[in-house]
N, C-alpha and C. Protein backbone atom coordinates (compact mmCIF):
# COMPACT_ATOMS: atom_id res chain seq x y z
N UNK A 1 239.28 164.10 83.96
CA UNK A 1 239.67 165.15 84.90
C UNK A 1 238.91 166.42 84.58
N UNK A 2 238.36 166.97 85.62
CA UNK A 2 237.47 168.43 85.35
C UNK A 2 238.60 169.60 85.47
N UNK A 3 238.41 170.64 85.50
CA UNK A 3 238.72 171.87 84.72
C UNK A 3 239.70 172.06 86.05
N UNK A 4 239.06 172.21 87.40
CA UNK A 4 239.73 172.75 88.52
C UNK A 4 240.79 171.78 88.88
N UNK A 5 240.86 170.43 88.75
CA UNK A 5 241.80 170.02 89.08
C UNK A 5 242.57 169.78 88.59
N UNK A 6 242.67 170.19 87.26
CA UNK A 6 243.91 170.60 86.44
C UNK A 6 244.73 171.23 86.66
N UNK A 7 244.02 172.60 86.88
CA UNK A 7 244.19 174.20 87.29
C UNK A 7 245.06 173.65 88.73
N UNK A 8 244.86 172.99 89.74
CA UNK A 8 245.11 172.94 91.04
C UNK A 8 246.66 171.95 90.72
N UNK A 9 246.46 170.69 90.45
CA UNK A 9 247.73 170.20 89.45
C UNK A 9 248.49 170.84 89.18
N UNK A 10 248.63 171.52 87.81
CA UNK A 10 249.17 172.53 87.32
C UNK A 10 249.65 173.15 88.38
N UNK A 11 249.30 173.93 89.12
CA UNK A 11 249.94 174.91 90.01
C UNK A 11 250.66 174.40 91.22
N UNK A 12 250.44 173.04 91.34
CA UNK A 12 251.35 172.25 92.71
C UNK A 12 253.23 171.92 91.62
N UNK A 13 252.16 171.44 90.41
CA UNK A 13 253.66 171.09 89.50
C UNK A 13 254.39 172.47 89.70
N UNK A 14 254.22 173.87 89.06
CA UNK A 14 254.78 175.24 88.80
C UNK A 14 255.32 175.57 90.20
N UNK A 15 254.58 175.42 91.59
CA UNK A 15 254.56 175.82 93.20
C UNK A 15 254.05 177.76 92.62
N UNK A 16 252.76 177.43 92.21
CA UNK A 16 252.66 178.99 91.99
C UNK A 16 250.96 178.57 92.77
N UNK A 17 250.36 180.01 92.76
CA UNK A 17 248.66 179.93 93.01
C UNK A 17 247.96 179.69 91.43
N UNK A 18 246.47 179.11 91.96
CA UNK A 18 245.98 178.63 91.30
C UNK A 18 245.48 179.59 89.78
N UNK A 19 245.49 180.75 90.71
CA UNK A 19 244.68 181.63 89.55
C UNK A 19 246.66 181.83 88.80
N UNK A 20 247.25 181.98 89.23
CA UNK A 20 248.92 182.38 88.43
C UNK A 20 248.54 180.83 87.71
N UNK A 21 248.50 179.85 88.16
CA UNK A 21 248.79 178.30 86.88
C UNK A 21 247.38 178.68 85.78
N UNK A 22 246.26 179.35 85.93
CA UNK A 22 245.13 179.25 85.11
C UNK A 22 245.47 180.27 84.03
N UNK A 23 245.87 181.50 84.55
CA UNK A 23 246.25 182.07 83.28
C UNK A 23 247.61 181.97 82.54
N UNK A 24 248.51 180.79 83.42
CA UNK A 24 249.58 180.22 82.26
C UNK A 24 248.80 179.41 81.14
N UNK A 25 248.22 178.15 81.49
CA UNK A 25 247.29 177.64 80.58
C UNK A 25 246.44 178.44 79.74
N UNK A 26 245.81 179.74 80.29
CA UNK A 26 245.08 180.53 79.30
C UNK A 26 246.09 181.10 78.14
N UNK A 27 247.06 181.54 78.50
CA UNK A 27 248.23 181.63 77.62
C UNK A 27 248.89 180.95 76.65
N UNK A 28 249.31 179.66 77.58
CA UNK A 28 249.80 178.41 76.66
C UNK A 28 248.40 178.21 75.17
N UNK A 29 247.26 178.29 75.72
CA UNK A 29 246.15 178.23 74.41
C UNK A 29 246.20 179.37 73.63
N UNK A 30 246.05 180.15 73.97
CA UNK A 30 246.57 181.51 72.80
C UNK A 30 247.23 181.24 72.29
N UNK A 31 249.02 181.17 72.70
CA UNK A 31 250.18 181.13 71.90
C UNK A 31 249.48 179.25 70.74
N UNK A 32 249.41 178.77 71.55
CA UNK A 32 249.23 177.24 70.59
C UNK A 32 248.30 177.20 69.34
N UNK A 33 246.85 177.93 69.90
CA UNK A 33 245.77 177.58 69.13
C UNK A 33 245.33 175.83 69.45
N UNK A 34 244.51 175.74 68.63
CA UNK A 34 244.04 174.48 68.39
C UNK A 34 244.67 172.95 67.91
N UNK A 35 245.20 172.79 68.96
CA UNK A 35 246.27 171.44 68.95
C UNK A 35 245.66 170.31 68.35
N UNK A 36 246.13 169.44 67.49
CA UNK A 36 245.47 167.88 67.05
C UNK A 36 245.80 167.01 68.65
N UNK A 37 245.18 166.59 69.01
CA UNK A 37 246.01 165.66 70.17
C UNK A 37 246.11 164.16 69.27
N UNK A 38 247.13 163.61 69.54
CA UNK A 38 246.99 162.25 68.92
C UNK A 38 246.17 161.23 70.04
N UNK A 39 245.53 160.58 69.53
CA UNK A 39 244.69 159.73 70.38
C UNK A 39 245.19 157.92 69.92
N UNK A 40 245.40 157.29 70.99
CA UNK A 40 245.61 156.25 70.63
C UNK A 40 244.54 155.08 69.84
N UNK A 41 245.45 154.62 69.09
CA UNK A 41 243.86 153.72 68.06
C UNK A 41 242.84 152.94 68.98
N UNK A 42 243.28 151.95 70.16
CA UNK A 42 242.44 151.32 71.01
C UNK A 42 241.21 152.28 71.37
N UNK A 43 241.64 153.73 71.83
CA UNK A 43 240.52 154.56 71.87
C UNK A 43 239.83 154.85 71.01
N UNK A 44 240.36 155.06 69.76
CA UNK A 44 239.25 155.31 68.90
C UNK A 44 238.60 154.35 68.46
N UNK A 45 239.15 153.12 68.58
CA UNK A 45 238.09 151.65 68.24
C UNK A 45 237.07 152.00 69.27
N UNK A 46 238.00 152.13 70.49
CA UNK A 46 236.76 152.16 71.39
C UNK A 46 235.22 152.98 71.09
N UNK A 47 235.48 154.62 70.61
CA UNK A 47 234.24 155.17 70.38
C UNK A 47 233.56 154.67 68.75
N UNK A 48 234.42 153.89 68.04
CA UNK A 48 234.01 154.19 66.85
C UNK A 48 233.10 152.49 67.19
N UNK A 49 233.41 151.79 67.91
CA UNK A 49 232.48 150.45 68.80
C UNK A 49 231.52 151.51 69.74
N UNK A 50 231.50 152.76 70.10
CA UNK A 50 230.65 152.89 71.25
C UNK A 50 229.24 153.56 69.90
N UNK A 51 229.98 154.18 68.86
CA UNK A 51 229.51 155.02 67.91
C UNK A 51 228.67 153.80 67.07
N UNK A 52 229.15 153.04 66.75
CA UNK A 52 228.19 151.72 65.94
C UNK A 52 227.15 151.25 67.07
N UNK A 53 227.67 151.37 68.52
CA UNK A 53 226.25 150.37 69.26
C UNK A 53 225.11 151.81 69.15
N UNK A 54 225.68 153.16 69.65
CA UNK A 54 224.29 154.09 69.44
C UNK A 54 223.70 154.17 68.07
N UNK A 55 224.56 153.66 67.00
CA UNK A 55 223.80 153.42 65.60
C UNK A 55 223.01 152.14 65.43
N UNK A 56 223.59 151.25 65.92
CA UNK A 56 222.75 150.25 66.28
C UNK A 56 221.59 150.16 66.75
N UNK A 57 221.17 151.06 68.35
CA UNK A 57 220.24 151.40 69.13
C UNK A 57 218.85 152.15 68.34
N UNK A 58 219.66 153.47 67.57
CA UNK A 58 218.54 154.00 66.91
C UNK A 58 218.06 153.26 65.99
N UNK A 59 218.92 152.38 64.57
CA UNK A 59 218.38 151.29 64.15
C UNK A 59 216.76 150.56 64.47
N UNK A 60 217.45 150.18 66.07
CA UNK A 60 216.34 149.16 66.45
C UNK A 60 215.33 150.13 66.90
N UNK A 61 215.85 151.36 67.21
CA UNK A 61 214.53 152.08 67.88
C UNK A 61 213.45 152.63 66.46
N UNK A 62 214.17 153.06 65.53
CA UNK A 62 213.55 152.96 64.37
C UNK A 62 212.56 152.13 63.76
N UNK A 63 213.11 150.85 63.64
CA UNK A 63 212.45 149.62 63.40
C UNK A 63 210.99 149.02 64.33
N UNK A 64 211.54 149.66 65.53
CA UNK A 64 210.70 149.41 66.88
C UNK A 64 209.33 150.09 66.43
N UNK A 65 209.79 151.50 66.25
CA UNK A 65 208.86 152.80 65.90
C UNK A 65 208.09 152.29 64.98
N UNK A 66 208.56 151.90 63.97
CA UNK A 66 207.95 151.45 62.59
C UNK A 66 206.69 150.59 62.76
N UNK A 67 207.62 149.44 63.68
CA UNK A 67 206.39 148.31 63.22
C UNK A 67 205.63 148.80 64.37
N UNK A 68 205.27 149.83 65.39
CA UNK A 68 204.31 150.20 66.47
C UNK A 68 203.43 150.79 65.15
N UNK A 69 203.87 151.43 64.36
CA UNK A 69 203.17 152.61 63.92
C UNK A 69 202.43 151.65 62.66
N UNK A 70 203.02 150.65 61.94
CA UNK A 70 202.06 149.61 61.30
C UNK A 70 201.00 148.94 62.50
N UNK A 71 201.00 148.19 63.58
CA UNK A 71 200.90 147.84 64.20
C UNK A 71 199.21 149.20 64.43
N UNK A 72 199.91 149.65 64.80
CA UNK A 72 198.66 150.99 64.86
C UNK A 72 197.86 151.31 64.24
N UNK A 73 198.38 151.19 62.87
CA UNK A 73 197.69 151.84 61.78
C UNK A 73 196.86 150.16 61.26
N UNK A 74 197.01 148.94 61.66
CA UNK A 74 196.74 148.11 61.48
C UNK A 74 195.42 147.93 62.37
N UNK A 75 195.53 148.33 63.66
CA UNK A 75 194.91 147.81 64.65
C UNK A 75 193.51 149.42 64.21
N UNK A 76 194.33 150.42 64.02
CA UNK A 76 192.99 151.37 63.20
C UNK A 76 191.86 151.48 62.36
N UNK A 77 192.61 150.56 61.43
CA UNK A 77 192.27 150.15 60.14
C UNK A 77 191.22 148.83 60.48
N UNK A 78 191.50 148.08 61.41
CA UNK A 78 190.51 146.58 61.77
C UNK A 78 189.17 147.84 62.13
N UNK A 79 189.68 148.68 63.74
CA UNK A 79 188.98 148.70 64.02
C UNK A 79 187.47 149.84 62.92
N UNK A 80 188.31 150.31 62.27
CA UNK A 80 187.23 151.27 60.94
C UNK A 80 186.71 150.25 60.55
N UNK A 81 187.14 149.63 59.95
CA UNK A 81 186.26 148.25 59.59
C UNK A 81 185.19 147.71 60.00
N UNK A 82 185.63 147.22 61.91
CA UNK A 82 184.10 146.95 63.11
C UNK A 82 183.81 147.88 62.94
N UNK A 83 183.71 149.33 63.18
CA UNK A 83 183.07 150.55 63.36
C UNK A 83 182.10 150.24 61.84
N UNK A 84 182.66 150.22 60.61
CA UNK A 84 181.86 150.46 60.12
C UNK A 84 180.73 148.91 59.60
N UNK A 85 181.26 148.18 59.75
CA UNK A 85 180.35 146.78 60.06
C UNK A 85 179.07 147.04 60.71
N UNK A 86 179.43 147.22 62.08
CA UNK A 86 178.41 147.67 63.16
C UNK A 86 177.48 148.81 63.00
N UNK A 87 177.86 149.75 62.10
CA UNK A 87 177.20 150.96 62.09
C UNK A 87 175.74 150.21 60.67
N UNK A 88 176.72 149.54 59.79
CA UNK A 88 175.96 149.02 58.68
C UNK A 88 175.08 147.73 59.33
N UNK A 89 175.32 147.36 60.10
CA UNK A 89 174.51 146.07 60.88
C UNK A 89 173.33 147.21 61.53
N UNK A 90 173.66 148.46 62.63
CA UNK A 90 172.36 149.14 62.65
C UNK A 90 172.00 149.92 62.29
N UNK A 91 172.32 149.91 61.14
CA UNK A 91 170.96 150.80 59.43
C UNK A 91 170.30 149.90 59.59
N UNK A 92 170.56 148.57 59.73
CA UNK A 92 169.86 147.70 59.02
C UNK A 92 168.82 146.98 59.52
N UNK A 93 169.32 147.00 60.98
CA UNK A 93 168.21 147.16 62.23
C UNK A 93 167.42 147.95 62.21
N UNK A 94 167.83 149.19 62.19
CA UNK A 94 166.63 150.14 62.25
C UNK A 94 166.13 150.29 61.04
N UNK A 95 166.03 149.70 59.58
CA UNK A 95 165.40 149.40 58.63
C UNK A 95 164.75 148.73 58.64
N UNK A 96 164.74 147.51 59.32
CA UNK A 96 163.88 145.99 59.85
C UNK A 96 163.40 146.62 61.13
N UNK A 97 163.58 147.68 61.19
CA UNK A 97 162.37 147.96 62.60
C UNK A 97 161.58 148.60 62.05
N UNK A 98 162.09 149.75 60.69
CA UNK A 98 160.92 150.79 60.28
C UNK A 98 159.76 150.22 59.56
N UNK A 99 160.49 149.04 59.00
CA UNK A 99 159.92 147.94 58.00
C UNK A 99 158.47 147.77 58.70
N UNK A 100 158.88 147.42 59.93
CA UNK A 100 158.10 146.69 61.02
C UNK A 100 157.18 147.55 61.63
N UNK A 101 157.31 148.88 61.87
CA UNK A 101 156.46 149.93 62.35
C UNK A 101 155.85 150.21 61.35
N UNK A 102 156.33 150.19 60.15
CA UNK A 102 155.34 150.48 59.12
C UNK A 102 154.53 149.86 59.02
N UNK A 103 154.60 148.44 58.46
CA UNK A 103 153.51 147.16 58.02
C UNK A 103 152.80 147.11 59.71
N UNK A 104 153.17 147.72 60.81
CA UNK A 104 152.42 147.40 61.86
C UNK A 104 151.52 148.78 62.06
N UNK A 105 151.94 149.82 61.15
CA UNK A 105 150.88 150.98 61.40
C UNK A 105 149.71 150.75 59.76
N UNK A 106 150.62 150.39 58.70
CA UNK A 106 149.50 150.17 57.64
C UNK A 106 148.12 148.65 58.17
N UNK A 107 149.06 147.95 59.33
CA UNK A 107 147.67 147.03 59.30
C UNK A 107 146.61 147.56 60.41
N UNK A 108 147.54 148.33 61.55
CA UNK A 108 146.30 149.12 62.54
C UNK A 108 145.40 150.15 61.22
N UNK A 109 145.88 150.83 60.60
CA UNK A 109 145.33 151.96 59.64
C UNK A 109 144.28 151.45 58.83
N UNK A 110 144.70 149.87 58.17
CA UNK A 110 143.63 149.06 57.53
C UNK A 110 142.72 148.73 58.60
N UNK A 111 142.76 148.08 59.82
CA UNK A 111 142.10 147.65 60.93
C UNK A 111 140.67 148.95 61.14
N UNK A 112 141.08 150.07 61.55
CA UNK A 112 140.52 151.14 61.77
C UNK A 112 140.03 151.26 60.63
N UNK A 113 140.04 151.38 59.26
CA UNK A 113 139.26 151.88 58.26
C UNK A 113 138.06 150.67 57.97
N UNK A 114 138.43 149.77 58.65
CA UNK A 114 137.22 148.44 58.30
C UNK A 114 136.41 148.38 59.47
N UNK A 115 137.37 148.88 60.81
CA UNK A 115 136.05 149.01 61.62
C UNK A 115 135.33 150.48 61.66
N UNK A 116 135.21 151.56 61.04
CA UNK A 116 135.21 152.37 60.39
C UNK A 116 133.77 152.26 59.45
N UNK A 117 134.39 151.16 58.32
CA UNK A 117 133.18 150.61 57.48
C UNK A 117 132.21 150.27 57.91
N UNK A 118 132.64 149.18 58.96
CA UNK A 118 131.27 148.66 59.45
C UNK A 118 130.46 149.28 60.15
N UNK A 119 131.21 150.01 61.18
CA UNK A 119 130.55 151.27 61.56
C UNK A 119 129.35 151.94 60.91
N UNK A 120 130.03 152.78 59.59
CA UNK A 120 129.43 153.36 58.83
C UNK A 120 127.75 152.40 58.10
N UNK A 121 128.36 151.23 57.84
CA UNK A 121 127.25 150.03 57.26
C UNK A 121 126.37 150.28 58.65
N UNK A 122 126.61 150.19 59.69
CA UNK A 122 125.28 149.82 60.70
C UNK A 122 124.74 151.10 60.53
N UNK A 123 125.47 152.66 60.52
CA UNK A 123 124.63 153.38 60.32
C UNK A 123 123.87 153.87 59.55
N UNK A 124 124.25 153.08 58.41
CA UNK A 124 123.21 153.08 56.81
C UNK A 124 122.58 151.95 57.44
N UNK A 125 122.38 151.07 57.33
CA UNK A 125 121.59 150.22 57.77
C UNK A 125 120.44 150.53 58.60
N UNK A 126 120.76 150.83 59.31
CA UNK A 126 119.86 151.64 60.73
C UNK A 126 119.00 152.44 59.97
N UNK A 127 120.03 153.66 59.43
CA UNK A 127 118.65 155.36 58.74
C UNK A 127 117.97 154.23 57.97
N UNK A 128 118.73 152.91 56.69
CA UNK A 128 117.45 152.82 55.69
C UNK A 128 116.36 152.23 56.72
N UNK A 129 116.66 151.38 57.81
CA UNK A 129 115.47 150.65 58.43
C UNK A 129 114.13 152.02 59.33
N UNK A 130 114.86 153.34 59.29
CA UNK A 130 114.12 153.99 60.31
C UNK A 130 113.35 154.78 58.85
N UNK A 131 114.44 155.04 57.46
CA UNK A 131 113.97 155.79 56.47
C UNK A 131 112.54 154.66 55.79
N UNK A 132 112.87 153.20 55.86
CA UNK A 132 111.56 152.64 55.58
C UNK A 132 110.37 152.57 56.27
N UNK A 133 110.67 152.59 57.95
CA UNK A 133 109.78 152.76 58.59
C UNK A 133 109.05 154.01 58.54
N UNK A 134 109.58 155.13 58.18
CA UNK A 134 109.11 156.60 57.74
C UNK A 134 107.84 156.63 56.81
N UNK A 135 108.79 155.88 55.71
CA UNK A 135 107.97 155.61 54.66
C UNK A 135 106.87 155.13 54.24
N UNK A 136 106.78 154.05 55.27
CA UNK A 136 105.67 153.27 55.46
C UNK A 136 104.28 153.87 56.24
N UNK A 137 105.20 154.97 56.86
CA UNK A 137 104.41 155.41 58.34
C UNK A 137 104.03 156.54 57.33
N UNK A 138 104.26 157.27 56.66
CA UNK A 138 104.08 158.11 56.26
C UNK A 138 102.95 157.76 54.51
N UNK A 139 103.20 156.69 53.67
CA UNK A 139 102.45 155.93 52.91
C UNK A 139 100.97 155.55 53.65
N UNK A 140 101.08 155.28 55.00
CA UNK A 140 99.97 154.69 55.31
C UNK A 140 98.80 156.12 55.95
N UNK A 141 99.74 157.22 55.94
CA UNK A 141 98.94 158.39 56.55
C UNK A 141 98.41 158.88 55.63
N UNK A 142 99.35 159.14 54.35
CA UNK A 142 98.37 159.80 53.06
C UNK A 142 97.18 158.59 52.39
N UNK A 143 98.08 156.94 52.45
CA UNK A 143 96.48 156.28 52.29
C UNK A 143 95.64 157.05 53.46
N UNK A 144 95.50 157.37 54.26
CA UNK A 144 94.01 157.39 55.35
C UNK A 144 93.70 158.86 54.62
N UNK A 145 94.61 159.54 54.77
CA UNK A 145 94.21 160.89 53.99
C UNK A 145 93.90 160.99 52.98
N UNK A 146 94.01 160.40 51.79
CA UNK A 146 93.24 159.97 50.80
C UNK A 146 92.12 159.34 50.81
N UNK A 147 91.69 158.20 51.58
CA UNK A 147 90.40 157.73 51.51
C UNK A 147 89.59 158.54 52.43
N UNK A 148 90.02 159.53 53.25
CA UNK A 148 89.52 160.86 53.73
C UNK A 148 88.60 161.41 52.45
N UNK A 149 89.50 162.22 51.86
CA UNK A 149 89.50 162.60 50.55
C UNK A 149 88.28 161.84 49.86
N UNK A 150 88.58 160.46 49.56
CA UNK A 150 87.54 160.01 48.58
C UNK A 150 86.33 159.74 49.41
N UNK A 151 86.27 159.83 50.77
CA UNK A 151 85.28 159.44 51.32
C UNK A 151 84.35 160.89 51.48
N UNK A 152 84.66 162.09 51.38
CA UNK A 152 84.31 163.13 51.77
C UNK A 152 83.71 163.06 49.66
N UNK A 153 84.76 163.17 48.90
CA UNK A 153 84.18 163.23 47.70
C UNK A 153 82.59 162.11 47.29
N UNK A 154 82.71 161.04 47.72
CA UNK A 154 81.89 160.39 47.42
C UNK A 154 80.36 160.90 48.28
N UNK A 155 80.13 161.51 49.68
CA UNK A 155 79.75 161.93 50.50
C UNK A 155 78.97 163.02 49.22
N UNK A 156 79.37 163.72 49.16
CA UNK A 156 79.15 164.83 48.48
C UNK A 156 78.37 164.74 46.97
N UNK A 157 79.20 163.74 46.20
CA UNK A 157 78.70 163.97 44.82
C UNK A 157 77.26 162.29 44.94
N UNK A 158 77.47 161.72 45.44
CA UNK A 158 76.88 160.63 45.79
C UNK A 158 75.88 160.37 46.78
N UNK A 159 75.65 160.98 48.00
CA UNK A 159 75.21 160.80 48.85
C UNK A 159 74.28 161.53 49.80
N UNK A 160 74.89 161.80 50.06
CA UNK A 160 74.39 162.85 51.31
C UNK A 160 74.17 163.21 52.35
């Protein structure tokens, strides 16, 4: 029963108005104070059964909570694990790739320094063949210029 229809009760029982029955009751509580009411035991089984099922409830909601939050911390924990699997799978890739760019730039780098060499060989090759031809060309001018020489000397001290 709510408050007003007490109040309205009350005042049909007395045959007074509502506000005259509200401040008898405001009265009757003053003079009384704080009454024990006796409550019958069936009722209090009743809440002290309604009081064990909401202890019950949080129980399970507890328990519920719990194993979500293992459950969580489980399913966290796998996944740090893949995370870090995967992350260590591509170091390791990109180690077997640097591996691979490397030994594929040291063999272009060797490649280039040998064609490089040979390079260099044809162009030694070449100057000594043009430096012998020089040589020759130039051996065979001072022979003529020399037997110049001895031919003009012999001319002279010999001849006439």
């Amino acid at each position: 029963m709510n408050k007003a229809s007490v109040v309205s009760e009350l005042a049909k029982v007395l045959q007074v108005s509502e506000t005259e029955a509200e401040r008898i009751l405001r009265a009757f509580a003053q003079v009384l104070g704080p009454v024990a009411a006796e409550v019958p035991p069936y009722f209090e089984r009743y809440f002290e059964a309604q009081i064990q099922l909401v202890l019950s409830k949080i129980d399970d909601l507890e328990r519920s909570t719990q194993q979500r939050f293992n459950e969580l911390r489980q399913s966290t924990q796998q996944q740090i694990v893949e995370l870090c699997q995967s992350t260590q799978q591509q170091i390791a890739e990109l180690h077997r790739s640097t591996q691979q760019q490397i030994t594929e730039l040291r063999q272009s780098t060797q490649q280039q320094i040998a064609e490089l060499r040979y390079y260099t060989e044809q162009r030694l090759d070449a100057l000594e063949r043009r430096l012998d031809r020089l040589e020759k060309w130039l051996l065979s001018v001072l022979v003529m210029i020399l037997s110049g020489v001895l031919a003009i000397i012999f001319r002279i001290y010999f001849g006439g």
